[in-house]
PDB file of N, CA and C in Angstrom:
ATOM      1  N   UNK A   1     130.774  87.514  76.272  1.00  0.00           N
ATOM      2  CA  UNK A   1     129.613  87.770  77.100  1.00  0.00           C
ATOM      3  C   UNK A   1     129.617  86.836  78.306  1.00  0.00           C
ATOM      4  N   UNK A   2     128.573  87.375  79.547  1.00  0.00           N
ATOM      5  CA  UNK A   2     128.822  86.259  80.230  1.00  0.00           C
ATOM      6  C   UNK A   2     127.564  86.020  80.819  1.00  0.00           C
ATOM      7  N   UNK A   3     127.031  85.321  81.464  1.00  0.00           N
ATOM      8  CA  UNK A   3     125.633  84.346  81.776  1.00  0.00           C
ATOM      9  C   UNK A   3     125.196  84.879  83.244  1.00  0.00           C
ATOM     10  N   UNK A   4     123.961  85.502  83.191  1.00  0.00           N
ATOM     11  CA  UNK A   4     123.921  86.112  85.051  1.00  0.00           C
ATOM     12  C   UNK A   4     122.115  85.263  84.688  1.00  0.00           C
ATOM     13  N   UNK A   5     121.728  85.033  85.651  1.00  0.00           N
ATOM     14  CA  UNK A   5     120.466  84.396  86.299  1.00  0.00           C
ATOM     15  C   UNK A   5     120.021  85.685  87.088  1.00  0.00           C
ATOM     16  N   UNK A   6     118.924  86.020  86.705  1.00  0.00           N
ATOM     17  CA  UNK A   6     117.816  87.086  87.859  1.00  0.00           C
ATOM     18  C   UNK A   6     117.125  85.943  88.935  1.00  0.00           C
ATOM     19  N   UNK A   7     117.186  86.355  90.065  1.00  0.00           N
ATOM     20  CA  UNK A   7     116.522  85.065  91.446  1.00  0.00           C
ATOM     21  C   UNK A   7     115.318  84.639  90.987  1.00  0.00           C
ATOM     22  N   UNK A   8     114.727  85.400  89.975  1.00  0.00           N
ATOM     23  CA  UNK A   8     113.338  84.674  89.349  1.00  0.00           C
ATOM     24  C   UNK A   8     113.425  83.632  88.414  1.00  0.00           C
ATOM     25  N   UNK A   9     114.344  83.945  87.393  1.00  0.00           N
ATOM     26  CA  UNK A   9     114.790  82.710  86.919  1.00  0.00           C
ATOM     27  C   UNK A   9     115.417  81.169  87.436  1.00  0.00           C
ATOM     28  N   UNK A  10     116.140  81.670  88.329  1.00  0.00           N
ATOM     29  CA  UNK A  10     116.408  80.690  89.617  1.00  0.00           C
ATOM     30  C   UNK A  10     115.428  79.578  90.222  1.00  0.00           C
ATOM     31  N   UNK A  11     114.465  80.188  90.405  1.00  0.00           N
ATOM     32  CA  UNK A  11     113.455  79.672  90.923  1.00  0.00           C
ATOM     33  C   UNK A  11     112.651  79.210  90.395  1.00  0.00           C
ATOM     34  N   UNK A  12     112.757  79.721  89.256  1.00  0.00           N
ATOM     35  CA  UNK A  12     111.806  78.716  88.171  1.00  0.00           C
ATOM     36  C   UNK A  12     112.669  77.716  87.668  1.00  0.00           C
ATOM     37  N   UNK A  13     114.115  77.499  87.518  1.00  0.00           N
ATOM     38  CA  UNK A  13     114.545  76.187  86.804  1.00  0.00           C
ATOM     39  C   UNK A  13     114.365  75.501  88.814  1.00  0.00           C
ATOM     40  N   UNK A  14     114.524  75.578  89.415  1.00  0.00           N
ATOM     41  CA  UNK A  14     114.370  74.925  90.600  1.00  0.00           C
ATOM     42  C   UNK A  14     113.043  73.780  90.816  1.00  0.00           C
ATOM     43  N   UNK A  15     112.335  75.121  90.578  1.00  0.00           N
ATOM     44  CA  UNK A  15     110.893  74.566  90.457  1.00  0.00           C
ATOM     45  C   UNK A  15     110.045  73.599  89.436  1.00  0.00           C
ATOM     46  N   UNK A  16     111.030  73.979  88.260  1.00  0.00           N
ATOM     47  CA  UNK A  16     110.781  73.141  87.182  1.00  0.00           C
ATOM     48  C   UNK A  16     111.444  71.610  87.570  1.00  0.00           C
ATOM     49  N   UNK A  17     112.444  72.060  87.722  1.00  0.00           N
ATOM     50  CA  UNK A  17     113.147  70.627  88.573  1.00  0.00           C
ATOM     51  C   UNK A  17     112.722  69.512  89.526  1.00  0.00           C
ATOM     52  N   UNK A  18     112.220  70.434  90.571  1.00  0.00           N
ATOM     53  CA  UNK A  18     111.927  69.840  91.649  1.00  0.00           C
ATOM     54  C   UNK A  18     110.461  69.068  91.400  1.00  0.00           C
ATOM     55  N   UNK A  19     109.748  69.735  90.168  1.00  0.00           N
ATOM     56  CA  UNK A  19     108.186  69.491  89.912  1.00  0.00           C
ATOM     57  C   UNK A  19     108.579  67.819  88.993  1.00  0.00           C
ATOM     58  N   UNK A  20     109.540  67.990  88.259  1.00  0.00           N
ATOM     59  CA  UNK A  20     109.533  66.721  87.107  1.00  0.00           C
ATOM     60  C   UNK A  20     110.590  65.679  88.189  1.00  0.00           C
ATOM     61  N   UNK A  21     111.401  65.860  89.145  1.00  0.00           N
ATOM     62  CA  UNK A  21     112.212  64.921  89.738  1.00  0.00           C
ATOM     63  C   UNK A  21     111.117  64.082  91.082  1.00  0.00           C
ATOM     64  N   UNK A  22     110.417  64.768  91.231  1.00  0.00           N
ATOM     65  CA  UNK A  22     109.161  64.231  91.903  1.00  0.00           C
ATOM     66  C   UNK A  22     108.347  62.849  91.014  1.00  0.00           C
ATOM     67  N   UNK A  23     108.593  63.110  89.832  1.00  0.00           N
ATOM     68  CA  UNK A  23     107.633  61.758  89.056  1.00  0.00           C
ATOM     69  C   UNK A  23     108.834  61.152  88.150  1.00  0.00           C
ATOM     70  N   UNK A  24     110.297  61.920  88.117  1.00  0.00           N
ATOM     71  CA  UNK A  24     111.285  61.129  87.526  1.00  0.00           C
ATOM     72  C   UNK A  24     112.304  61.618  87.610  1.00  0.00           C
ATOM     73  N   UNK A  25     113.304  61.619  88.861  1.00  0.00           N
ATOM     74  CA  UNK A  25     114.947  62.469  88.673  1.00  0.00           C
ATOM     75  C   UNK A  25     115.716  62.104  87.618  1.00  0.00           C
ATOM     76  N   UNK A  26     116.091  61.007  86.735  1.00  0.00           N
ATOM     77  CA  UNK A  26     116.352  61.238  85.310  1.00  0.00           C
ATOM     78  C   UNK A  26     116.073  62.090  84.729  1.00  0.00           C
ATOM     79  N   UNK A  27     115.108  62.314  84.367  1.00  0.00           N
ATOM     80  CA  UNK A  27     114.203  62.952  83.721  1.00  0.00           C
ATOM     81  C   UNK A  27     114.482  64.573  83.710  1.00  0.00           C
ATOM     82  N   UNK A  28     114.475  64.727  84.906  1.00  0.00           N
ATOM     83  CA  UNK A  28     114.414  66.737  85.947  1.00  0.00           C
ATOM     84  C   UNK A  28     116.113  66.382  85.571  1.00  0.00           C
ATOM     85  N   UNK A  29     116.850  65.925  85.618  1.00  0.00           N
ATOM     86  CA  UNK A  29     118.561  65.637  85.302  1.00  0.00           C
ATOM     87  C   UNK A  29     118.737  66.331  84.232  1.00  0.00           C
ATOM     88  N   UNK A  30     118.191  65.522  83.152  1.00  0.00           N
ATOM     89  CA  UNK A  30     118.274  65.403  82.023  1.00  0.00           C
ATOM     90  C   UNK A  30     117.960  67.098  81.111  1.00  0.00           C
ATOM     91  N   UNK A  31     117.276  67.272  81.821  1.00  0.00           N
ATOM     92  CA  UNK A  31     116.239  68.562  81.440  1.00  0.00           C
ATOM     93  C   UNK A  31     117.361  69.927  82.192  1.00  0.00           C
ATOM     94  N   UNK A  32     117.310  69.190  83.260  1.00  0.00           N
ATOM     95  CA  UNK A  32     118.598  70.371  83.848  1.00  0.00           C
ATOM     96  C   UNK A  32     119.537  70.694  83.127  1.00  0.00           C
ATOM     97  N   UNK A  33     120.370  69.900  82.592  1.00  0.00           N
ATOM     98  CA  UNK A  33     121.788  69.727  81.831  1.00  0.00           C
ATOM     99  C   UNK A  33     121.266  70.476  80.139  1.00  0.00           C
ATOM    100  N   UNK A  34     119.938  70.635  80.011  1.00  0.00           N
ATOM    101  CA  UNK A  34     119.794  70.484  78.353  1.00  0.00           C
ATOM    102  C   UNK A  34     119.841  72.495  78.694  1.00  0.00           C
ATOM    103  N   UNK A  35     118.785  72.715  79.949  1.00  0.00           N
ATOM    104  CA  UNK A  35     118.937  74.085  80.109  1.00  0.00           C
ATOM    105  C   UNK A  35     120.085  74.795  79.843  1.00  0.00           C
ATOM    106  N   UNK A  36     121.234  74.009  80.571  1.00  0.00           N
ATOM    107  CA  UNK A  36     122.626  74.417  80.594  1.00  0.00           C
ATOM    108  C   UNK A  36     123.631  74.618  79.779  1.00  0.00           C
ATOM    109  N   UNK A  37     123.038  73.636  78.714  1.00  0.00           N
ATOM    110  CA  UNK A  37     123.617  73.423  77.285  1.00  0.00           C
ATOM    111  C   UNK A  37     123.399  74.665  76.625  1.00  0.00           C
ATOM    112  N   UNK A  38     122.090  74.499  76.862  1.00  0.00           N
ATOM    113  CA  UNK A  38     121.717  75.860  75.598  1.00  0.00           C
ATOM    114  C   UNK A  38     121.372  77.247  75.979  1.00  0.00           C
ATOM    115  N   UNK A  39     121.673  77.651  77.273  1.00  0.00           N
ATOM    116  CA  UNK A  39     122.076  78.062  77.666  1.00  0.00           C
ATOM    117  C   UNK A  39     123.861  79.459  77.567  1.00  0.00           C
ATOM    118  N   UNK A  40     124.226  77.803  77.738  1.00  0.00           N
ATOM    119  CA  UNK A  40     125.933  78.766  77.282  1.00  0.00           C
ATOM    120  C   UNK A  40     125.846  78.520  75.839  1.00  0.00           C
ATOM    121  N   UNK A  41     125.491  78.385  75.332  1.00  0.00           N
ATOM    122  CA  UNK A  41     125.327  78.602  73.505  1.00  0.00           C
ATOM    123  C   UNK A  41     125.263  80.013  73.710  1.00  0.00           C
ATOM    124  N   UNK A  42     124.586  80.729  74.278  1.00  0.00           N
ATOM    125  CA  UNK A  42     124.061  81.911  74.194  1.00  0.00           C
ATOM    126  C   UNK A  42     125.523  82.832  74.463  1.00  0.00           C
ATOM    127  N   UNK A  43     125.921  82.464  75.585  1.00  0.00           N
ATOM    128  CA  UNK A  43     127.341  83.054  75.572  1.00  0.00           C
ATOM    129  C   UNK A  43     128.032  83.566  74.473  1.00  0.00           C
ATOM    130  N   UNK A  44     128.296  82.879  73.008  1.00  0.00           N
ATOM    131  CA  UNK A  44     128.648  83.021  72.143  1.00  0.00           C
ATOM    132  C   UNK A  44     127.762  83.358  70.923  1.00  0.00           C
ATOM    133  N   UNK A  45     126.773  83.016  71.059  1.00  0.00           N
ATOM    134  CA  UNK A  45     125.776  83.606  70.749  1.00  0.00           C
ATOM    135  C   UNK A  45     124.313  84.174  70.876  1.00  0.00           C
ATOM    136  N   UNK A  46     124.300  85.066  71.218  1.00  0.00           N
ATOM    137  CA  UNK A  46     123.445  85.915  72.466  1.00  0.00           C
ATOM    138  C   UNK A  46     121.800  86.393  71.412  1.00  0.00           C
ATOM    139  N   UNK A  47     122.055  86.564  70.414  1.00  0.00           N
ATOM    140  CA  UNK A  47     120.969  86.931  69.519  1.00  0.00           C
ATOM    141  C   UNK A  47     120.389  85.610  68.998  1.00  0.00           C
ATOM    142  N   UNK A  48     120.630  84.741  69.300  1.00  0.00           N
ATOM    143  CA  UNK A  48     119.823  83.854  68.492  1.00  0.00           C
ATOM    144  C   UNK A  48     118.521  83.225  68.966  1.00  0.00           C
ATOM    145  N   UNK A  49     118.552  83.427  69.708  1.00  0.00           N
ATOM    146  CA  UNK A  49     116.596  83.403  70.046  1.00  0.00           C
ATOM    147  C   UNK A  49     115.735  84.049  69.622  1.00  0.00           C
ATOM    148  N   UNK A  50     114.926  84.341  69.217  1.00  0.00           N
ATOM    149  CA  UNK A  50     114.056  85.262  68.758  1.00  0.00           C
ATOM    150  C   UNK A  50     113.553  86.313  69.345  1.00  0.00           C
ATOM    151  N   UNK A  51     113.097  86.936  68.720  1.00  0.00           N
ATOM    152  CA  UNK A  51     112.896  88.430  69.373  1.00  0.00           C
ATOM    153  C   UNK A  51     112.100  88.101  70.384  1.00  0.00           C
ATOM    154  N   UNK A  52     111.633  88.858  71.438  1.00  0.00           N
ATOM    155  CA  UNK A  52     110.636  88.152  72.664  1.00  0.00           C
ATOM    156  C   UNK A  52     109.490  89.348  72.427  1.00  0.00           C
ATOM    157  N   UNK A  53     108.199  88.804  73.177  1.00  0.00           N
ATOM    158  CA  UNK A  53     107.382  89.403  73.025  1.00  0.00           C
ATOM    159  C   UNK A  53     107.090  90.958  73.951  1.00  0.00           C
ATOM    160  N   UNK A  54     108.338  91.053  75.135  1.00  0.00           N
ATOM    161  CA  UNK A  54     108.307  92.340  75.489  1.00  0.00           C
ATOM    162  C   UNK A  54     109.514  92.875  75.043  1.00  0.00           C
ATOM    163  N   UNK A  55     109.521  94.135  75.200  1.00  0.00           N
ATOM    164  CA  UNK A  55     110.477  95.112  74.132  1.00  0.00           C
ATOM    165  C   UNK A  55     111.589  94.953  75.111  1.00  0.00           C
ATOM    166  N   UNK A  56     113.009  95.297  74.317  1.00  0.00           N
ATOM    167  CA  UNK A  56     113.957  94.234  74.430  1.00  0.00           C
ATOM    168  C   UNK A  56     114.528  93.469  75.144  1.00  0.00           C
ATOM    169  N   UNK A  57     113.248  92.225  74.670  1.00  0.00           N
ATOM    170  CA  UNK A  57     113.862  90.887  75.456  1.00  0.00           C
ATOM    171  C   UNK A  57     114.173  89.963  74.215  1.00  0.00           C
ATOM    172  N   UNK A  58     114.412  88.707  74.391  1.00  0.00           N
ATOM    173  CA  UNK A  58     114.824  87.574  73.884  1.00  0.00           C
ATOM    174  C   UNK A  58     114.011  86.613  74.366  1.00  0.00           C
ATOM    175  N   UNK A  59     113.957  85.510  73.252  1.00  0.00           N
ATOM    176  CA  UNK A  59     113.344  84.171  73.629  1.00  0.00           C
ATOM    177  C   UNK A  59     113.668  82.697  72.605  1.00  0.00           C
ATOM    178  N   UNK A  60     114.606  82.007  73.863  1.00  0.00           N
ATOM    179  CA  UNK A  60     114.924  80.969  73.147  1.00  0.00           C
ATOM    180  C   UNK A  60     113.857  79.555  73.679  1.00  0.00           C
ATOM    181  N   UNK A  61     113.982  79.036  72.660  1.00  0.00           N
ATOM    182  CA  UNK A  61     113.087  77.569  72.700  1.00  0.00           C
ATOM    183  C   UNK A  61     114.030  76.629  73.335  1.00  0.00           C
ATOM    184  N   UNK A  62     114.504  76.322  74.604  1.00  0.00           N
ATOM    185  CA  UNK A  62     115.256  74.652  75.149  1.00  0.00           C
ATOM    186  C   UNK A  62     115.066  73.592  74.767  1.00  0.00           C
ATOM    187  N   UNK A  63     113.660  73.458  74.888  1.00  0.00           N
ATOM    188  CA  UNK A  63     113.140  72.566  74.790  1.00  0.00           C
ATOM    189  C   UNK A  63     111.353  72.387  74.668  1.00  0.00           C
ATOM    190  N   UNK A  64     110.769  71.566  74.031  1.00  0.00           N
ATOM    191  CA  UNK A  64     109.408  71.595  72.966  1.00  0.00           C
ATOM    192  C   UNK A  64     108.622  72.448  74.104  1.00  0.00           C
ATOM    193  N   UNK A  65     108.723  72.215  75.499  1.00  0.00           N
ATOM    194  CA  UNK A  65     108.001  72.548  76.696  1.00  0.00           C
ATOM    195  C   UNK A  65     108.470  73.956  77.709  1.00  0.00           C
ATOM    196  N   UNK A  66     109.624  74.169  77.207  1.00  0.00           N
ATOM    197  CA  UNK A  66     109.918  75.313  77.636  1.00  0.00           C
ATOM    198  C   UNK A  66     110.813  76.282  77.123  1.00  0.00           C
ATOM    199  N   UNK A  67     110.347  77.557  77.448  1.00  0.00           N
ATOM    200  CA  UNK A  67     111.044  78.906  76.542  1.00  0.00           C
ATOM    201  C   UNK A  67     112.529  79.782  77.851  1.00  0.00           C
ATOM    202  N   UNK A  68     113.165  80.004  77.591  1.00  0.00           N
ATOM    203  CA  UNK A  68     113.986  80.837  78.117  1.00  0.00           C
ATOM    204  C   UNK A  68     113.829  82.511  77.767  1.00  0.00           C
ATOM    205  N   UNK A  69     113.072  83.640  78.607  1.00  0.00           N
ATOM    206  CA  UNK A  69     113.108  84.415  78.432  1.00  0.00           C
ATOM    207  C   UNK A  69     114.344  85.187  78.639  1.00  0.00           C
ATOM    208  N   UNK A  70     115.068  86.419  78.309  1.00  0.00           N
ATOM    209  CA  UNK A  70     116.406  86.951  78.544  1.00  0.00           C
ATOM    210  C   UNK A  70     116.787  88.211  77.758  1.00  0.00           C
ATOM    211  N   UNK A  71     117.298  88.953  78.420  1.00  0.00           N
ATOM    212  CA  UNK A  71     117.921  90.272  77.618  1.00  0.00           C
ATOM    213  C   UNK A  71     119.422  90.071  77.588  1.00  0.00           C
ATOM    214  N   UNK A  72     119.914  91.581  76.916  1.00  0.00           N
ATOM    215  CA  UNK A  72     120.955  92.099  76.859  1.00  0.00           C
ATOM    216  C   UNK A  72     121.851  93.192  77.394  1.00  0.00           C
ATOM    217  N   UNK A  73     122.571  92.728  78.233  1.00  0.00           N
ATOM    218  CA  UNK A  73     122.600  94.202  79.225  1.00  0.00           C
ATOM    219  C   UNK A  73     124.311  94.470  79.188  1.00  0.00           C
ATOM    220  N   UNK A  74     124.764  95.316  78.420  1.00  0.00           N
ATOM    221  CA  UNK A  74     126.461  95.674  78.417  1.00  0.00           C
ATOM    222  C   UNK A  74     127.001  94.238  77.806  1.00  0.00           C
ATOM    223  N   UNK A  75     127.980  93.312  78.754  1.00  0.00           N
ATOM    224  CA  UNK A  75     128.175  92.418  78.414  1.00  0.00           C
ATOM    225  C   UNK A  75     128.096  90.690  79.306  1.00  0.00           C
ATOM    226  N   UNK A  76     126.296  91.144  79.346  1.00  0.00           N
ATOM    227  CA  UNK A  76     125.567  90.005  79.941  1.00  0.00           C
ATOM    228  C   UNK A  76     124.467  89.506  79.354  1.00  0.00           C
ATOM    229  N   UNK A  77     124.555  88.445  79.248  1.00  0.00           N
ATOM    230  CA  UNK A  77     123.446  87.603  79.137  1.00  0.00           C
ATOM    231  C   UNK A  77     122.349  87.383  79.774  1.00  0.00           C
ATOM    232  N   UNK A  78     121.373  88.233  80.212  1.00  0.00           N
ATOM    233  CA  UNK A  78     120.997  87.675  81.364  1.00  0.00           C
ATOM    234  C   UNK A  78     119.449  87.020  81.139  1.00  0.00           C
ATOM    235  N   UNK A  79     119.593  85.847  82.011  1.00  0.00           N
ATOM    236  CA  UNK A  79     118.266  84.674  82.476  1.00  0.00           C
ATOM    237  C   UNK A  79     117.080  85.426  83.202  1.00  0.00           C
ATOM    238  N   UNK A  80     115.739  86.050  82.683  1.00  0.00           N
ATOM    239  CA  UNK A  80     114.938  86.519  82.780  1.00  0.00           C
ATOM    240  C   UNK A  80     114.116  85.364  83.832  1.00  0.00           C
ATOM    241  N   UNK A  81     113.362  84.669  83.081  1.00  0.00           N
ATOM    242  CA  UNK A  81     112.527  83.626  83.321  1.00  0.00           C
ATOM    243  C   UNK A  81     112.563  82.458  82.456  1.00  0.00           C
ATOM    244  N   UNK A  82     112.251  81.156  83.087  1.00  0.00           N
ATOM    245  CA  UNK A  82     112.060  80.019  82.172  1.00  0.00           C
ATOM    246  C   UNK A  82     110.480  79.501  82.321  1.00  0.00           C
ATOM    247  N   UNK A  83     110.043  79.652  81.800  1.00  0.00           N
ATOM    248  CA  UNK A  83     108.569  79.093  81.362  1.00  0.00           C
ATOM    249  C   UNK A  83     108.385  78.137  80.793  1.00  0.00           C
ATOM    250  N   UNK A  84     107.029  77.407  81.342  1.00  0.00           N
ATOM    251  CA  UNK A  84     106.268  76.260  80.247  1.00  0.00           C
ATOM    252  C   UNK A  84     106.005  76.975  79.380  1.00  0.00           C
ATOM    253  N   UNK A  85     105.690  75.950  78.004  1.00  0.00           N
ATOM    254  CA  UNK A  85     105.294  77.071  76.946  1.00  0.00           C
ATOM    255  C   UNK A  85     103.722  77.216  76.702  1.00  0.00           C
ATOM    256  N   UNK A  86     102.805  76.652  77.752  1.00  0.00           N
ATOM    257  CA  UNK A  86     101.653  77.078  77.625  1.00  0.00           C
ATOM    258  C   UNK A  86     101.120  77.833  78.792  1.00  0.00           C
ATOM    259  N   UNK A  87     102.057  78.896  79.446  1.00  0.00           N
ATOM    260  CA  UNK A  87     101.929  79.604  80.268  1.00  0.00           C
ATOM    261  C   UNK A  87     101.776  81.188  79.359  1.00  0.00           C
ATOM    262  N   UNK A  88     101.012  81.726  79.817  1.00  0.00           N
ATOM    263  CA  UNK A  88     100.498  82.983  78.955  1.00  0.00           C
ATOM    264  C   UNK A  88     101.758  83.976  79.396  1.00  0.00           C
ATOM    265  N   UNK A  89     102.446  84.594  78.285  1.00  0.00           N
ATOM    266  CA  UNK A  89     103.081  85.658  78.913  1.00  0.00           C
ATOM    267  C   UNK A  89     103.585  86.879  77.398  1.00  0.00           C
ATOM    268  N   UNK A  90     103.355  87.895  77.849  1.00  0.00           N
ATOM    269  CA  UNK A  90     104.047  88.491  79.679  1.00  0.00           C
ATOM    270  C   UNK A  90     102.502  88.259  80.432  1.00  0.00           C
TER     271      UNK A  90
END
């Protein structure tokens, strides 16, 4: 499989970034790299997030504060949105 980003997703790890490197670039670093990690996990294993709450999507947990939304499309992975996790969605 392979890993595609939608420009919305884009913009939200950006933004997520740019929001936490403002009060700590360690920190927005750190958080960047963990996205990335778990992330290409998915590569190899693409189902392991949980089912998502719109019909067929995916949703993995990164980290305590944020969810990775994402489908399955032929043989892509693809990066929906990344959310806080106390952001209401869909």
């Amino acid at each position: 499989m392979k890993l595609a980003w939608t420009p919305q997703s884009l913009e939200d790890r950006r933004t997520i970034y740019d929001y936490i490197a403002h009060r700590n670039a360690g920190a927005a670093l750190v958080l960047d790299e963990l996205f990335s990690a778990q992330l290409a996990r998915l590569v190899d294993h693409p189902e392991s997030g949980r089912a998502g709450r719109l019909v067929s999507t995916r949703e993995l947990v990164v980290h305590k504060n944020y969810v990775v939304i994402y489908d399955l499309t032929n043989a892509e992975v693809r990066v929906l949105r990344i959310l806080h996790s106390t952001r209401q969605w869909p």
